[in-house]
Protein backbone atom coordinates (compact mmCIF):
# COMPACT_ATOMS: atom_id res chain seq x y z
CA UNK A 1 -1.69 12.35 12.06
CA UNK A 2 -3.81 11.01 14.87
CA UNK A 3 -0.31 11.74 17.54
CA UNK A 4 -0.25 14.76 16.22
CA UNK A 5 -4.22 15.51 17.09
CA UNK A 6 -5.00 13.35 20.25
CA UNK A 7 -1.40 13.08 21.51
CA UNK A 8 0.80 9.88 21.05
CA UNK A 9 -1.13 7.85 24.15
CA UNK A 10 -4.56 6.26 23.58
CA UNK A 11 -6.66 4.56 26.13
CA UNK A 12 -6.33 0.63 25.24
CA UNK A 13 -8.17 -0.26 22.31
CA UNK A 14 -7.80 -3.78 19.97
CA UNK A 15 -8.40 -4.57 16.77
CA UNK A 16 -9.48 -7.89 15.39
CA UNK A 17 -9.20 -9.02 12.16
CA UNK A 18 -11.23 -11.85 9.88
CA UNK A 19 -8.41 -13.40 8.57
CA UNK A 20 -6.93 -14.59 11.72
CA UNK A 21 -10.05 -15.31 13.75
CA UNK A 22 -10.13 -15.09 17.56
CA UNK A 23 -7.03 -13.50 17.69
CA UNK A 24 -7.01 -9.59 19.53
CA UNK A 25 -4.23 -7.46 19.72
CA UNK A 26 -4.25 -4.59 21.97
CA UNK A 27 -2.59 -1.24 22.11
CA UNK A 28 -2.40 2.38 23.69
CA UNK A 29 -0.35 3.88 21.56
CA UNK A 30 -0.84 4.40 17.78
CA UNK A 31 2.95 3.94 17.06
CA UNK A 32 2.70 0.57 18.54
CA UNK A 33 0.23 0.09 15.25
CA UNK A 34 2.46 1.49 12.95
CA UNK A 35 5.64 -0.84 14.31
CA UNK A 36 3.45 -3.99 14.23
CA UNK A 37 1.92 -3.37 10.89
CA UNK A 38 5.29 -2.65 9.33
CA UNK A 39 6.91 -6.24 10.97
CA UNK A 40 3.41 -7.83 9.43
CA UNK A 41 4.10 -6.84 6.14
CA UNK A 42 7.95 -7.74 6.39
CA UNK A 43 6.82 -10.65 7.52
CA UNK A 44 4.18 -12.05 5.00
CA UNK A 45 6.77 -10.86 1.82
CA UNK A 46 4.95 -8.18 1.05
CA UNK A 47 7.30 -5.35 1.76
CA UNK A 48 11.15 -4.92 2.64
CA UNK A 49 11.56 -3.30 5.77
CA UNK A 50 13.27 -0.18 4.01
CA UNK A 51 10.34 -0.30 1.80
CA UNK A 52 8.05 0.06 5.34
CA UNK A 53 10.28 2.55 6.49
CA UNK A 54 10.31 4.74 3.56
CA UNK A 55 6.80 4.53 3.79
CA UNK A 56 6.02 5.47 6.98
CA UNK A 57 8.44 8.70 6.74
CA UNK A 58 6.36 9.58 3.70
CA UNK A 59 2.76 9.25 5.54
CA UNK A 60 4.55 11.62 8.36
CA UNK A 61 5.91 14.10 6.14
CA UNK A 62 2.38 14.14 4.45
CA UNK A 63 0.45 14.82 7.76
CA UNK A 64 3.25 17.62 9.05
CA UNK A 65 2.62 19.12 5.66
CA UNK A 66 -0.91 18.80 5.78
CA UNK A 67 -0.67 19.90 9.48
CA UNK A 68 1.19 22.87 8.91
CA UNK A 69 -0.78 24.33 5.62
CA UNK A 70 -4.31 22.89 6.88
CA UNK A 71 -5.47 26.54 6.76
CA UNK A 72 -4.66 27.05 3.15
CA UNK A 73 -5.71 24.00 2.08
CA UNK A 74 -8.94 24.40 2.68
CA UNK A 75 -9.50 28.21 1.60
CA UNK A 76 -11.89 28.47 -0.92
CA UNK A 77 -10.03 30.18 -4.23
């Protein structure tokens, strides 16, 4: 969703996070996001990389829906 409304570039931005103090990761591009958060998971046990996968083609098919019928989804009826 946010390629698909500011374009697939970002200017740099991090992230921190509280459980691993002091440590900054930095991107400028949100599918750089999407790649690490998918290893993460595989990673800690917490998904199977086909489950990630699967996942992440299922959040993009839901935005390119939402995308393409944003107009009718938000009609009043």
């Amino acid at each position: 969703m946010l390629t698909a409304l500011v374009g697939p570039r970002t200017a740099p931005f991090t992230l921190t996070s509280v459980t691993a103090p002091g440590v900054v990761r930095t991107y400028t591009a949100w599918h750089q996001l999407t790649l690490e958060n998918m290893d993460a998971r595989v990673w800690l046990g917490i998904h199977t990389r086909l489950a990630d996968e699967a996942g992440v083609k299922l959040g993009t098919d839901v935005a390119k829906y939402g995308l393409n019928h944003a107009q009718s989804l938000f009609q009043e009826h």
